[in-house]
N, C-alpha and C. Protein backbone atom coordinates (compact mmCIF):
# COMPACT_ATOMS: atom_id res chain seq x y z
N UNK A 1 0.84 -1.17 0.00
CA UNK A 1 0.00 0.00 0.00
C UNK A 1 0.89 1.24 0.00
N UNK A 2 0.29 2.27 -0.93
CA UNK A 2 0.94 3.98 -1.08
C UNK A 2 0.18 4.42 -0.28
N UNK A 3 0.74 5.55 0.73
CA UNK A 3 0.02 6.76 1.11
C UNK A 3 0.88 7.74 0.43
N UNK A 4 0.20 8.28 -0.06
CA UNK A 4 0.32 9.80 -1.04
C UNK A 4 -0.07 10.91 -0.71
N UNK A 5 0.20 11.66 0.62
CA UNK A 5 0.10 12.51 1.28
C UNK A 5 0.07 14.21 0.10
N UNK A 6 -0.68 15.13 0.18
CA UNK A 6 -0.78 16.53 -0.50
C UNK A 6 -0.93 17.44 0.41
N UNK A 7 0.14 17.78 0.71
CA UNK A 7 0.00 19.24 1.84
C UNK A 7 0.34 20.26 0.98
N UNK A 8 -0.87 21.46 1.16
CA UNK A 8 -0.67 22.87 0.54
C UNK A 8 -1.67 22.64 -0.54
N UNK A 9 -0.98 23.45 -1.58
CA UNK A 9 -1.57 24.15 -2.65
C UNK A 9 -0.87 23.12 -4.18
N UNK A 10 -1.54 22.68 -4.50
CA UNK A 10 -1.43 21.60 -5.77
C UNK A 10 -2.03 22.95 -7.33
N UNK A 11 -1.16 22.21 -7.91
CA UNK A 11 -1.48 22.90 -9.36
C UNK A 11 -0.21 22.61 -10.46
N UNK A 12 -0.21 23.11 -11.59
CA UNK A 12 -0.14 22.55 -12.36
C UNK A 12 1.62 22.11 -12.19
N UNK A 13 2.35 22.85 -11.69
CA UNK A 13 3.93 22.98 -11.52
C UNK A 13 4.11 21.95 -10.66
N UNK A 14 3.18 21.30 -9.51
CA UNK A 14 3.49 20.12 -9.07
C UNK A 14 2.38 18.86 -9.11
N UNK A 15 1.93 18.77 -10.43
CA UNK A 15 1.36 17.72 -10.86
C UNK A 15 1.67 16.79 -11.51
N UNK A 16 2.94 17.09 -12.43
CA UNK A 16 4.06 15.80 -12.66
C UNK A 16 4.81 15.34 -11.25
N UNK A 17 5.01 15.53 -10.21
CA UNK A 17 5.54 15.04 -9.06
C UNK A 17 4.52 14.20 -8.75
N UNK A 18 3.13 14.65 -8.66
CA UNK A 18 2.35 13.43 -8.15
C UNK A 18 2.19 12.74 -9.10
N UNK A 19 2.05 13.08 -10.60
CA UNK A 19 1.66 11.97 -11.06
C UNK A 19 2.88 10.70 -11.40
N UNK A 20 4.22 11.03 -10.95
CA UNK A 20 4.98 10.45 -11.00
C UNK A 20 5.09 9.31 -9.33
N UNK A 21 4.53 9.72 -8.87
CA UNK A 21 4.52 9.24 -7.34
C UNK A 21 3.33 8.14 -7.18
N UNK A 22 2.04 8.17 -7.79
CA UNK A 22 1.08 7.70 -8.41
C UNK A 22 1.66 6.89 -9.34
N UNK A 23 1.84 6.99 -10.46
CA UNK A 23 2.05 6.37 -11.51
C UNK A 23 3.42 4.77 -11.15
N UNK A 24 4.28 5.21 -9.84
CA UNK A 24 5.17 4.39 -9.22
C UNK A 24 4.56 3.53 -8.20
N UNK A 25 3.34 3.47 -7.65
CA UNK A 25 2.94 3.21 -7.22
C UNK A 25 2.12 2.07 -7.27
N UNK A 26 1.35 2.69 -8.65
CA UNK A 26 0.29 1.47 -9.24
C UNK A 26 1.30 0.91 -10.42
N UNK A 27 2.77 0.84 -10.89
CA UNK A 27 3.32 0.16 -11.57
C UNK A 27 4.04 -0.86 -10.26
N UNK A 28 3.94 -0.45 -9.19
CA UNK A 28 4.56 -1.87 -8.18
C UNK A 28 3.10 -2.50 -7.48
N UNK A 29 1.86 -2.33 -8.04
CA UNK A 29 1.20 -3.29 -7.63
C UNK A 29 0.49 -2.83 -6.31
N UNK A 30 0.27 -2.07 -6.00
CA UNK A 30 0.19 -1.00 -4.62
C UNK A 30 -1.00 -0.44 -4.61
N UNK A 31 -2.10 -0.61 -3.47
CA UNK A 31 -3.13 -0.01 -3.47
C UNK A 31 -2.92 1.36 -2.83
N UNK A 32 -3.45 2.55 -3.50
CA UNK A 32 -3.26 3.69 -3.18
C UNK A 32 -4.12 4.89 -2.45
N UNK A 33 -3.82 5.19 -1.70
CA UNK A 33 -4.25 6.25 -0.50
C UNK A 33 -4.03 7.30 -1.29
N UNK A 34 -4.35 8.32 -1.31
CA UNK A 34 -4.21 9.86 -1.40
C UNK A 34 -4.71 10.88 -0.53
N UNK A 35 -3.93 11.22 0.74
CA UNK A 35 -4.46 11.87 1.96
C UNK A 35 -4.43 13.27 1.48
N UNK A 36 -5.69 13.76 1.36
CA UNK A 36 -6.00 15.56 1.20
C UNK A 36 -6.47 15.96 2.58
N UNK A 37 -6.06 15.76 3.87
CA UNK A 37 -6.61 16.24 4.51
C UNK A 37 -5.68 17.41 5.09
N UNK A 38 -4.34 17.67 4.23
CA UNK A 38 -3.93 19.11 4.67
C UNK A 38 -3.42 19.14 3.19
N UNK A 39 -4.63 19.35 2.46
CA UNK A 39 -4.50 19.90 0.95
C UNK A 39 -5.23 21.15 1.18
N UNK A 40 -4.78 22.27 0.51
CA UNK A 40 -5.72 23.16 0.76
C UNK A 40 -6.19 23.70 -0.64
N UNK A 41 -5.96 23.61 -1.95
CA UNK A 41 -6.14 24.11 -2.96
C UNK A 41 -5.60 22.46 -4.30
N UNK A 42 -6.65 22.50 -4.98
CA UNK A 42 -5.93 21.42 -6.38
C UNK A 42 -6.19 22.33 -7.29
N UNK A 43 -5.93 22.42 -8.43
CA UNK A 43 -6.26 22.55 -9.67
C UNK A 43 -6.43 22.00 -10.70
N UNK A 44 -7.30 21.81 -11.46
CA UNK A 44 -7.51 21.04 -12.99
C UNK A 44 -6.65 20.09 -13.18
N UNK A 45 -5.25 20.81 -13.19
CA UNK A 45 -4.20 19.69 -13.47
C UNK A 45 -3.54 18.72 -12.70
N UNK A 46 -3.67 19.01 -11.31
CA UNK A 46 -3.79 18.09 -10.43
C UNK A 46 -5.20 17.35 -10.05
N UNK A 47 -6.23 17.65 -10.41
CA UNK A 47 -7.52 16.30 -10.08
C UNK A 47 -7.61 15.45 -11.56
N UNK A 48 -7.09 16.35 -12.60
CA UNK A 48 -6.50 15.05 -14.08
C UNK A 48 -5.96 14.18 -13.61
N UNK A 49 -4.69 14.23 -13.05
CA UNK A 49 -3.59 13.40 -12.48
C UNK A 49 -4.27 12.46 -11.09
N UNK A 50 -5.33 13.35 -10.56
CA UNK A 50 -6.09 11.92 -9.83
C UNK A 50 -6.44 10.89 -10.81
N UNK A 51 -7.71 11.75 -11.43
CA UNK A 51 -8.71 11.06 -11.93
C UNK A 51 -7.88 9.90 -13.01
N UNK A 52 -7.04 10.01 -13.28
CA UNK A 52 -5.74 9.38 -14.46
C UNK A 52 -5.38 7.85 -13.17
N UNK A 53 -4.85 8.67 -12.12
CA UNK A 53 -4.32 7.46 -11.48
C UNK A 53 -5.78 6.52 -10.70
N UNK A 54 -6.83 7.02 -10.65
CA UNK A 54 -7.47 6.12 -10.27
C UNK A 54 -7.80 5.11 -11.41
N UNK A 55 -7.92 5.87 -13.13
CA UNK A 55 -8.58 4.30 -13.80
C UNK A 55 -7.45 3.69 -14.05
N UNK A 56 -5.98 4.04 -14.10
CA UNK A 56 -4.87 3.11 -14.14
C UNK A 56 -5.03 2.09 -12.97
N UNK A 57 -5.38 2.51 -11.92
CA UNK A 57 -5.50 1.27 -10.41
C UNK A 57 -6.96 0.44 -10.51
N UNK A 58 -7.69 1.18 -11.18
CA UNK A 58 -8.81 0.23 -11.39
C UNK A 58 -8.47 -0.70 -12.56
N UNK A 59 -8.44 -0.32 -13.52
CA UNK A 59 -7.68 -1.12 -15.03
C UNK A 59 -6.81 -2.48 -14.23
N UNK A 60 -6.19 -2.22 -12.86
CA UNK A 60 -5.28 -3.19 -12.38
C UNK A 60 -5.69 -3.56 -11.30
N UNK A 61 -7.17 -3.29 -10.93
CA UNK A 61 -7.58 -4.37 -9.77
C UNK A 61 -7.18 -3.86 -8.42
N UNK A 62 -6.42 -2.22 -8.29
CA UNK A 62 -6.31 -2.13 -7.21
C UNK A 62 -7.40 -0.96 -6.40
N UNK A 63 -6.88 -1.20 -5.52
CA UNK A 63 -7.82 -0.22 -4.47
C UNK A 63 -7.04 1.22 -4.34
N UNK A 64 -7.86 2.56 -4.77
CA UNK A 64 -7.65 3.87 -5.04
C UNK A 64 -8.79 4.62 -4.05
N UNK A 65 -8.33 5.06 -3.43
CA UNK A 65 -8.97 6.22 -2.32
C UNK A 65 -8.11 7.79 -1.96
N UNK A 66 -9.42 8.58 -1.78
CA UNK A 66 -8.69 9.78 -1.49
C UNK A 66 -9.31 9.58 0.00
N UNK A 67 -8.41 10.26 0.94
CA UNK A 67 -9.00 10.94 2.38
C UNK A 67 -8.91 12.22 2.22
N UNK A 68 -10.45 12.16 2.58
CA UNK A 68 -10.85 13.89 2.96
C UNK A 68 -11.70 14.27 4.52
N UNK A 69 -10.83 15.06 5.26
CA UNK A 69 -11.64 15.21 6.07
C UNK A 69 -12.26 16.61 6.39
N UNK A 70 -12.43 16.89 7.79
CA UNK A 70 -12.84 18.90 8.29
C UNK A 70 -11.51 19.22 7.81
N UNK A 71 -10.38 18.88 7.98
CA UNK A 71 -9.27 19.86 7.55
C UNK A 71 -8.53 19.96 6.10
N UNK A 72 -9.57 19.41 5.53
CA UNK A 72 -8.94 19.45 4.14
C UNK A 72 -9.62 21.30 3.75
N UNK A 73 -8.82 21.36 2.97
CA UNK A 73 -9.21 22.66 2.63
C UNK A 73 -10.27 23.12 2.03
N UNK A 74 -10.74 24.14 2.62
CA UNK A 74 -12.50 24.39 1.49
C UNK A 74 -12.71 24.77 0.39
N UNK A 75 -11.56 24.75 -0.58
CA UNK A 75 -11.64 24.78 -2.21
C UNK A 75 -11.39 23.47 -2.66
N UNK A 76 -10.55 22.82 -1.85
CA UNK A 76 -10.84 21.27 -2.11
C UNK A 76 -11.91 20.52 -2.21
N UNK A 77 -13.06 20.81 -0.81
CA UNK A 77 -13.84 20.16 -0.35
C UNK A 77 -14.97 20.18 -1.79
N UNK A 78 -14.82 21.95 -1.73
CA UNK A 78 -15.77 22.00 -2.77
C UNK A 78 -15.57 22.33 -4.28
N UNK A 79 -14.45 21.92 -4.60
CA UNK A 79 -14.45 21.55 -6.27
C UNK A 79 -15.07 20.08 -6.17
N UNK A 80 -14.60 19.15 -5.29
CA UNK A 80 -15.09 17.92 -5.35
C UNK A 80 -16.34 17.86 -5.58
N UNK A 81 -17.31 18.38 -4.48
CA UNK A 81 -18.40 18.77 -4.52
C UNK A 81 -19.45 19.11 -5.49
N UNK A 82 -18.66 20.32 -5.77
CA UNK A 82 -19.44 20.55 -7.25
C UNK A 82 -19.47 20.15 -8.40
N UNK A 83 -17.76 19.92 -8.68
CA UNK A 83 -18.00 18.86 -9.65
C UNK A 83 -18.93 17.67 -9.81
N UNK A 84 -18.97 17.09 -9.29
CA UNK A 84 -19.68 16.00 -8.72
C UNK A 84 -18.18 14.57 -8.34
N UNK A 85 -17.07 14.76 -8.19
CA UNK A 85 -16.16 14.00 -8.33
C UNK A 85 -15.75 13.03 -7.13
N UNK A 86 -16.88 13.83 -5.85
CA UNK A 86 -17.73 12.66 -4.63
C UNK A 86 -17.89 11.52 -4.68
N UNK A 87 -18.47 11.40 -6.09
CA UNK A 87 -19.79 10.40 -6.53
C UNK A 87 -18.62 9.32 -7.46
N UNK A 88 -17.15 10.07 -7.58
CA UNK A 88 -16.57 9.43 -9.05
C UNK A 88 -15.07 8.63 -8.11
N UNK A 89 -14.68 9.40 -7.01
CA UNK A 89 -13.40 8.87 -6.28
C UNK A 89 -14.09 7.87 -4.88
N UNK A 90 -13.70 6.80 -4.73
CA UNK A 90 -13.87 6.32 -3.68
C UNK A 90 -13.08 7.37 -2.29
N UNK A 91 -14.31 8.06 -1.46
CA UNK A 91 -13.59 8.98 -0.93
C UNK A 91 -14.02 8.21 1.15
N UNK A 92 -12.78 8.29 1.90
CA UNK A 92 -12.55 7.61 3.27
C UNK A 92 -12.58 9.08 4.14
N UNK A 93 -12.82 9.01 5.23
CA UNK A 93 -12.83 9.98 6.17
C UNK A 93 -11.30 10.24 6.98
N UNK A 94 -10.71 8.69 6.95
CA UNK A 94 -9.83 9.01 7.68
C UNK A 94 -9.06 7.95 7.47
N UNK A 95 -7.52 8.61 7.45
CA UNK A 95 -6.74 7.31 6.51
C UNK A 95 -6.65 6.17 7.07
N UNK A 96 -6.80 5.93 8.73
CA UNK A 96 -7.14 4.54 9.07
C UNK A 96 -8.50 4.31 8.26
N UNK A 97 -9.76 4.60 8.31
CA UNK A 97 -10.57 4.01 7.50
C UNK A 97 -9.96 3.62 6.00
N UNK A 98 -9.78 4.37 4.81
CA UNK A 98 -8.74 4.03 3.94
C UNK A 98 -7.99 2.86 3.81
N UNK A 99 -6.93 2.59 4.81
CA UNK A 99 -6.33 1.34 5.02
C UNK A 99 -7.12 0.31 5.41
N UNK A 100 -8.12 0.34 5.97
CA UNK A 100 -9.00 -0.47 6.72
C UNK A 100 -9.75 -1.20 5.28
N UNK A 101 -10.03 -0.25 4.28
CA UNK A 101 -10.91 -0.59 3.27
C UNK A 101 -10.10 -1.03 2.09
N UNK A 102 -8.71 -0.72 2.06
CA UNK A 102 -7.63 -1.48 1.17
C UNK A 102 -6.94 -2.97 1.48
N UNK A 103 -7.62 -3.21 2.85
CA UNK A 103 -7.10 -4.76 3.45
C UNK A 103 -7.95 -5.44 2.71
C-alpha cells in the first residue's frame, strides 16, 4: 500500500511530481491512499492526475482512495463537490478508514 500525502496548494507545476509518485505506485502493484486532509487548494491539473491514477488502479484491480476530512481545505472540499467527483473517487474519512478498506 501507497500513502500519497498533499499538503498545501497543488497545481499545475506540481502535478508531474504526483503523477509520477502515483504512476510508481500502481506500476509496483500498490493499493493507493491519497491523503487531502492538509491539501488546501488542487487545480484542474492536479484532479487530471487523480482522476488518471485512479482508472490506471482500477484497469489493475487495485484499491484507489482519497481521504478527505474537516481539515482538508474548502476549495478542495468544494471543487469535489461541485464537480460532482464525490460520486466518481472512492472517498474515506480518515486514513485509518482508507487502510481499513484497502485490506
Amino acid at each position: 500500500m501507497a500513502i500519497v500525502s498533499l499538503v498545501g496548494e497543488h497545481e499545475t507545476f506540481s502535478a508531474d511530481q504526483i503523477e509520477t509518485a502515483l504512476e510508481d505506485a500502481i506500476a509496483d502493484e500498490l493499493a493507493v491512499i491519497v491523503d487531502l486532509t492538509e491539501t488546501e487548494f488542487l487545480d484542474s491539473a492536479a484532479v487530471t492526475v487523480l482522476l488518471r491514477a485512479r482508472d490506471a488502479a482500477q484497469r489493475r484491480g487495485l484499491r484507489f482512495a482519497l481521504v478527505i476530512d474537516d481539515s482538508t481545505g474548502w476549495p478542495v472540499r468544494q471543487l469535489l463537490e461541485v464537480t460532482g467527483l464525490v460520486s466518481v473517487f472512492p472517498i474515506a474519512q480518515s486514513r485509518d478508514d482508507a487502510i481499513a478498506g484497502a485490506a
